[in-house]
C-alpha atoms as a PDB file:
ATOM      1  CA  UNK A   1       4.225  -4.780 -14.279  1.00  0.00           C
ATOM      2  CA  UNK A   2       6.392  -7.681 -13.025  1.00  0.00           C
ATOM      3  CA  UNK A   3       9.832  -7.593 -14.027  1.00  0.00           C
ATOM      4  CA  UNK A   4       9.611 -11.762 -14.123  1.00  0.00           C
ATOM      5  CA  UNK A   5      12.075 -12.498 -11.553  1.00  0.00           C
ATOM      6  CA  UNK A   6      11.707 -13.914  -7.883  1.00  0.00           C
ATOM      7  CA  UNK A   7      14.913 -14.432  -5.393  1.00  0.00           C
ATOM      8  CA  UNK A   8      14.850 -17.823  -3.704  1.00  0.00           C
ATOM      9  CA  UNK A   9      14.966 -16.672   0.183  1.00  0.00           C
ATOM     10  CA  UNK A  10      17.119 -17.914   2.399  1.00  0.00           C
ATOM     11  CA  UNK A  11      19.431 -20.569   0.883  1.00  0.00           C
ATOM     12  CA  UNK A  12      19.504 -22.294  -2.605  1.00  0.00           C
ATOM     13  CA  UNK A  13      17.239 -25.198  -3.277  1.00  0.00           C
ATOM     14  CA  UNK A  14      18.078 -28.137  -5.512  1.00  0.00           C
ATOM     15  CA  UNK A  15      15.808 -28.797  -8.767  1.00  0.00           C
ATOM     16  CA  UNK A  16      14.930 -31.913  -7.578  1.00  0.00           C
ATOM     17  CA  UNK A  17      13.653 -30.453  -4.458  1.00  0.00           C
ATOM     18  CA  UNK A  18      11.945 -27.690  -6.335  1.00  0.00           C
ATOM     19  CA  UNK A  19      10.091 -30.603  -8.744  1.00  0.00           C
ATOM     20  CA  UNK A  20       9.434 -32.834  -5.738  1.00  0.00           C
ATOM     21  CA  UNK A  21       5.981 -31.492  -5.430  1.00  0.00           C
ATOM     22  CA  UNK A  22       4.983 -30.739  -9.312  1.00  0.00           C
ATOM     23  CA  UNK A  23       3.357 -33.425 -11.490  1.00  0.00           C
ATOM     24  CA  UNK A  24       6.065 -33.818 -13.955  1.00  0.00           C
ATOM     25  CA  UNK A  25       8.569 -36.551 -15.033  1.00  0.00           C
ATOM     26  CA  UNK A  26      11.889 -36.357 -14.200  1.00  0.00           C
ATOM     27  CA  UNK A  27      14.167 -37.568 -16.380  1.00  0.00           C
ATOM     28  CA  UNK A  28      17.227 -37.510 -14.164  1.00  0.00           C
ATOM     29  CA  UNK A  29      20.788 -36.898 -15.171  1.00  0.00           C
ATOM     30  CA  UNK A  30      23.526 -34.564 -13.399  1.00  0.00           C
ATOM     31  CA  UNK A  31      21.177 -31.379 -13.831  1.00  0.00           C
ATOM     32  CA  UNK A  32      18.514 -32.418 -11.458  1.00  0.00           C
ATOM     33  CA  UNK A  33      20.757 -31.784  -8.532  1.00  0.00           C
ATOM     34  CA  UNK A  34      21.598 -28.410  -9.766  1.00  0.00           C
ATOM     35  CA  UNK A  35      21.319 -25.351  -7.225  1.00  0.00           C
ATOM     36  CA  UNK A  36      18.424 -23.117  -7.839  1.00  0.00           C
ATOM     37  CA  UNK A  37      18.958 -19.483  -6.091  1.00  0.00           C
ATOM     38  CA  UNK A  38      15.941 -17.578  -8.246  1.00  0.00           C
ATOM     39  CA  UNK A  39      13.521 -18.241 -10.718  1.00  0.00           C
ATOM     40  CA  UNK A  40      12.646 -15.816 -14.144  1.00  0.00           C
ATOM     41  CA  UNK A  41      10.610 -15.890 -16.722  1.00  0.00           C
ATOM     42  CA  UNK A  42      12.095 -13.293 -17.989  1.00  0.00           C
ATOM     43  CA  UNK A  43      14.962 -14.251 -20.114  1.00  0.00           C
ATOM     44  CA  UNK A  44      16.683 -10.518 -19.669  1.00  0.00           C
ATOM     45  CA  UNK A  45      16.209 -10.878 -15.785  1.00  0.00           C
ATOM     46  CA  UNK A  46      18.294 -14.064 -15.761  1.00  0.00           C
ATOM     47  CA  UNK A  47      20.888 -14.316 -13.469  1.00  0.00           C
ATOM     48  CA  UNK A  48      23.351 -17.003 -12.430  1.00  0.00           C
ATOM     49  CA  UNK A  49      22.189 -19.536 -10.683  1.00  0.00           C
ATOM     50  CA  UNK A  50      18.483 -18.727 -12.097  1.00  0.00           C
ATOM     51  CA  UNK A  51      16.075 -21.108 -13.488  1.00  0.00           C
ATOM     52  CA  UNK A  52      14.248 -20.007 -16.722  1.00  0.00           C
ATOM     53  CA  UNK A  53      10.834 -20.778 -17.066  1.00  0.00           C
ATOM     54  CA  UNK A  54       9.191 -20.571 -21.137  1.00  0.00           C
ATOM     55  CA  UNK A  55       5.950 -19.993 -20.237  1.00  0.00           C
ATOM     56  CA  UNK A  56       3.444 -19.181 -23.953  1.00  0.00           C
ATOM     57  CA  UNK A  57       2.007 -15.173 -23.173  1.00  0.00           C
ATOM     58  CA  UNK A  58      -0.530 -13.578 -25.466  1.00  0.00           C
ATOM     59  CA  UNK A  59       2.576 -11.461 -27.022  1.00  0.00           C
ATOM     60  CA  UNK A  60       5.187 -13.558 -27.141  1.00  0.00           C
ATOM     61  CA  UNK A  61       6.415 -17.194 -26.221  1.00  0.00           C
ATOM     62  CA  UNK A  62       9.031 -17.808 -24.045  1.00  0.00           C
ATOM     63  CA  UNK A  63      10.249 -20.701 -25.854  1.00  0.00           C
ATOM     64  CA  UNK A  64      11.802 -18.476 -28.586  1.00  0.00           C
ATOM     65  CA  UNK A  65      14.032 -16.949 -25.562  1.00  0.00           C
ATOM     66  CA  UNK A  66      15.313 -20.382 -23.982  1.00  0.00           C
ATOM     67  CA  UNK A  67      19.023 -19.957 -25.870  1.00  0.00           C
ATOM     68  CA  UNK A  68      19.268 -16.251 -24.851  1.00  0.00           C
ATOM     69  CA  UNK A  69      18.472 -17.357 -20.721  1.00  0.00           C
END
């Protein structure tokens, strides 16, 4: 099973960068230009510099988890 963690290779990316090729809104502010070094949507996999993803699974919702990543 996946732990729900990926490394970012090489070197970080910016959010913005990351989002630059999703269809989302933006909202801007400071955190947009944050540095992104891996990405989990596992909130006990988190590390620093991480970006948590809540994604809804059949057996839990990763929403309940946000405060704890």
């Amino acid at each position: 099973m996946w732990g729900g963690g990926i490394k970012i290779k090489g070197d970080k990316i910016k959010l913005s960068e990351l989002l630059s090729n999703v269809n989302c809104k933006i909202l801007g502010g400071p955190a947009v230009d944050v540095e992104i070094s891996g990405l989990s949507v596992n909130s006990a996999s988190v590390r620093p510099g991480d970006l948590f993803i809540a994604i809804k699974g059949q057996n839990s919702d990763g929403h309940d988890f946000v405060n704890e990543a």
